[in-house]
C-alpha atoms as a PDB file:
ATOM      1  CA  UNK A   1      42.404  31.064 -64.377  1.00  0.00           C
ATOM      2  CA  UNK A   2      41.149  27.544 -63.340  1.00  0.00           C
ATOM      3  CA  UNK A   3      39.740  27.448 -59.405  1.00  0.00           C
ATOM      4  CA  UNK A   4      41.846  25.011 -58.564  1.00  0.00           C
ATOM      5  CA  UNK A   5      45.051  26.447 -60.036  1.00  0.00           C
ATOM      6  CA  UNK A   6      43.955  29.533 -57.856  1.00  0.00           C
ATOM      7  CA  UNK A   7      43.584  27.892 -54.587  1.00  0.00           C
ATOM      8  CA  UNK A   8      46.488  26.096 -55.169  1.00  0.00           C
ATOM      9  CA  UNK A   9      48.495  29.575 -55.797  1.00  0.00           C
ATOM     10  CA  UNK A  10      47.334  31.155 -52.723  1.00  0.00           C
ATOM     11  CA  UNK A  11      48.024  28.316 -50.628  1.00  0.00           C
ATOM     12  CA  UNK A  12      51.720  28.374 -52.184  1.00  0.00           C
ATOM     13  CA  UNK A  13      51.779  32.191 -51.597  1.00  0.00           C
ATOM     14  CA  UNK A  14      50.413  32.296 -48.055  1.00  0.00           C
ATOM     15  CA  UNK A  15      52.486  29.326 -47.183  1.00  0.00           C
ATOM     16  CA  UNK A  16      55.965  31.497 -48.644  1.00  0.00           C
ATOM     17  CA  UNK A  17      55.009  34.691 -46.881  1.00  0.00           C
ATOM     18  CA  UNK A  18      54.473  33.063 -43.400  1.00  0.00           C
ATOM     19  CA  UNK A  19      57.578  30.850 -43.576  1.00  0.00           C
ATOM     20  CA  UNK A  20      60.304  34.141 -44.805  1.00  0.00           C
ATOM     21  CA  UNK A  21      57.892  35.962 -41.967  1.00  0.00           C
ATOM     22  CA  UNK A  22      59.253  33.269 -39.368  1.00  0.00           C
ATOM     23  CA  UNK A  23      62.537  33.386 -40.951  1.00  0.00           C
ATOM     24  CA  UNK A  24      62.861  36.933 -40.697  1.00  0.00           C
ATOM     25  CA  UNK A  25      63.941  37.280 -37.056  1.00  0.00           C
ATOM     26  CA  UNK A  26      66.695  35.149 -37.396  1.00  0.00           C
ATOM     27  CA  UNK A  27      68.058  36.679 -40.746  1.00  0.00           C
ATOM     28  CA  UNK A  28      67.617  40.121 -38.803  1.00  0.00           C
ATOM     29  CA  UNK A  29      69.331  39.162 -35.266  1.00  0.00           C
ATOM     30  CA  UNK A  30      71.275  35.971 -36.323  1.00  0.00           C
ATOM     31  CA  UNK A  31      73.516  34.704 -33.333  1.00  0.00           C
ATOM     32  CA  UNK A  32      73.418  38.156 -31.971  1.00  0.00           C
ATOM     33  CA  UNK A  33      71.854  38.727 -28.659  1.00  0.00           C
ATOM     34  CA  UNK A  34      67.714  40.045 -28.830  1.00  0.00           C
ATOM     35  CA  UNK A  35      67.293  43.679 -28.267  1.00  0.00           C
ATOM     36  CA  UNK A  36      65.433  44.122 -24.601  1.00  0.00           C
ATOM     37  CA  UNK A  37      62.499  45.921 -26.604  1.00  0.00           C
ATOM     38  CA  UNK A  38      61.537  42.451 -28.616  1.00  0.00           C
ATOM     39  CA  UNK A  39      62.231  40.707 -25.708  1.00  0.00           C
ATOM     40  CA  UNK A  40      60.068  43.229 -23.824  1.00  0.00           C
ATOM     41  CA  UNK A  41      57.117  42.715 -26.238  1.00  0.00           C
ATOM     42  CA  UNK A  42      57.665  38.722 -26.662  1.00  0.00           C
ATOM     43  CA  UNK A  43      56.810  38.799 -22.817  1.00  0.00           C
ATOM     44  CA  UNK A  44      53.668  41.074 -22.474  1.00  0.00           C
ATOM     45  CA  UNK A  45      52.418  41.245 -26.236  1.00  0.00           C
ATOM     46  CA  UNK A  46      50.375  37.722 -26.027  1.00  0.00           C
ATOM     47  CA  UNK A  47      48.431  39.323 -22.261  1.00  0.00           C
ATOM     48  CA  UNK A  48      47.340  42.286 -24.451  1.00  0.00           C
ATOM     49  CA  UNK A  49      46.324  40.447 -27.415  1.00  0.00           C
ATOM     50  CA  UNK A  50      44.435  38.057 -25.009  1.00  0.00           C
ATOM     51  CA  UNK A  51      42.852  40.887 -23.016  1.00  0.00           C
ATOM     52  CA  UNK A  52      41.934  42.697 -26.565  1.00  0.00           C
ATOM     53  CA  UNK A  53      40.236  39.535 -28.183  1.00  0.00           C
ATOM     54  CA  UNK A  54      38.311  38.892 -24.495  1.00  0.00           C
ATOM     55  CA  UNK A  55      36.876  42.394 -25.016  1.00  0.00           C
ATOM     56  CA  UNK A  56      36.374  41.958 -28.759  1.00  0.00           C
ATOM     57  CA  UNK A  57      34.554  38.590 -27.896  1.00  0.00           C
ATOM     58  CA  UNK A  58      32.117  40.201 -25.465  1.00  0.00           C
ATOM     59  CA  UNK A  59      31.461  43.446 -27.175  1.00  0.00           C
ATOM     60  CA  UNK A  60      28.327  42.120 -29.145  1.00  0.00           C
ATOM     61  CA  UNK A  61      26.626  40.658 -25.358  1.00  0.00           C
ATOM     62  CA  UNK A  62      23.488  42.534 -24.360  1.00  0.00           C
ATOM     63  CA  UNK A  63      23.129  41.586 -20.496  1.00  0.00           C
ATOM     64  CA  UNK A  64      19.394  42.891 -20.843  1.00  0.00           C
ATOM     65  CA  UNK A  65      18.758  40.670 -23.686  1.00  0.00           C
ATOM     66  CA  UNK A  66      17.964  36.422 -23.767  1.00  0.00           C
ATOM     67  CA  UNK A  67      19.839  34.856 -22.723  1.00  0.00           C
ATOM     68  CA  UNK A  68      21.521  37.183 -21.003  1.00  0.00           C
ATOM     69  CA  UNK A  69      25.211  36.618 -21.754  1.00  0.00           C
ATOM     70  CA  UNK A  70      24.982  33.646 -20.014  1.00  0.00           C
ATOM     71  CA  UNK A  71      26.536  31.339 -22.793  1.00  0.00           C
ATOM     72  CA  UNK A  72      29.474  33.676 -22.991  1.00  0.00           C
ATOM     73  CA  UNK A  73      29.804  34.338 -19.027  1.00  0.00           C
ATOM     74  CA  UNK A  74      29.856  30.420 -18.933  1.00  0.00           C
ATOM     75  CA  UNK A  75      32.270  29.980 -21.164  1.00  0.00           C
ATOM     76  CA  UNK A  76      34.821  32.556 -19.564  1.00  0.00           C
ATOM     77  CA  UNK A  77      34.321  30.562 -16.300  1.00  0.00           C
ATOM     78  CA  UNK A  78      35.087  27.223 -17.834  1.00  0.00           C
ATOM     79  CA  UNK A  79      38.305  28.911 -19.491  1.00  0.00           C
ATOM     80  CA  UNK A  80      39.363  30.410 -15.980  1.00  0.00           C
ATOM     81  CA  UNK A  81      39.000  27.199 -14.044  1.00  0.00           C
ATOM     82  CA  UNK A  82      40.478  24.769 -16.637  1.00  0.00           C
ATOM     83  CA  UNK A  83      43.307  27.079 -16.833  1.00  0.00           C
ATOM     84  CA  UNK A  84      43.858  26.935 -13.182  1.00  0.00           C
ATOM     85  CA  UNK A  85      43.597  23.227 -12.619  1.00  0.00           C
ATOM     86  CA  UNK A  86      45.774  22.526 -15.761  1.00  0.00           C
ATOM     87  CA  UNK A  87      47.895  25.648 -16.604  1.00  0.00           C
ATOM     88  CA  UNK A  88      47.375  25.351 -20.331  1.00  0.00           C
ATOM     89  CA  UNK A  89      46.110  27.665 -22.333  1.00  0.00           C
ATOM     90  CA  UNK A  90      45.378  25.879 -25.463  1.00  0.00           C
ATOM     91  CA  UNK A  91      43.040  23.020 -23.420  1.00  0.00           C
ATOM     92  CA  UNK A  92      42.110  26.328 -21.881  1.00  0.00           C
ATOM     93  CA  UNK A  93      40.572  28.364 -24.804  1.00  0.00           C
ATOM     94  CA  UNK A  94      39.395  25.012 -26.832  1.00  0.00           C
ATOM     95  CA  UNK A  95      37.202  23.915 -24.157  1.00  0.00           C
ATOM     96  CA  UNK A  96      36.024  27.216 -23.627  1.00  0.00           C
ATOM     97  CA  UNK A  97      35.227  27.348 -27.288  1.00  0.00           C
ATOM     98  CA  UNK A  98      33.378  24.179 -27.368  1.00  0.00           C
ATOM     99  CA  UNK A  99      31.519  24.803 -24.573  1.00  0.00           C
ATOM    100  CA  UNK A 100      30.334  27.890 -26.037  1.00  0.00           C
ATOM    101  CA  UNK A 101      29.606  26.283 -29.367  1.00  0.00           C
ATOM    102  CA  UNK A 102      27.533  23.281 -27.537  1.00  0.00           C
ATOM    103  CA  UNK A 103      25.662  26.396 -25.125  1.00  0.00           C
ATOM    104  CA  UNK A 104      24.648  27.927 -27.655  1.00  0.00           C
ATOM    105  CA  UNK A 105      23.887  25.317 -30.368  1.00  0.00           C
ATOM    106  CA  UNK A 106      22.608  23.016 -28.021  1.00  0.00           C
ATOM    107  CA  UNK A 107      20.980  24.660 -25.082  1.00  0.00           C
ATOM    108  CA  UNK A 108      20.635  28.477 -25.932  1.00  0.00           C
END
């Protein structure tokens, strides 16, 4: 099978199972009212994922090592205080990405 004609499948494939995946809520629930258990796990699920991924992020640091975890301690605290001063958490976690990325491409 040509490359191209490959990509091009698995783009078409991904792109089906993510939209029925979306669509599957709605087909299961309809107009009904949510069960308190989804509701339950739409309001604390994305704190535990957050709280796992933090963990999973900083389970490679070696404090006794250069440079000390200070790239990814750094990058924490600019998360934390652009989250306060603007209360969104997608300028939240992409400037604490890129000031990661420039820490420790640029200065670490």
């Amino acid at each position: 099978m040509d490359k191209t004609l490959h990509a091009i499948l698995a783009i078409v494939i991904m792109a089906a199972v993510t939209f029925l995946l979306r669509m599957l809520p709605f087909v299961i629930f309809g107009k009904k009212q949510t069960p308190a258990f989804i509701g339950y796990l739409g309001k604390y699920l994305p704190y535990a994922i957050m709280g796992m991924l933090v963990i999973y992020c900083l389970k490679g640091v070696a404090p006794l090592v250069f440079p000390h975890g200070l790239p990814e301690l750094i990058a924490i605290l600019t998360v934390v205080l652009l989250h306060i001063w603007r209360r969104n958490t997608l300028l939240s976690i992409l400037g604490g990405t890129v000031v990661y990325m420039l820490l420790v491409q640029l200065v670490f």
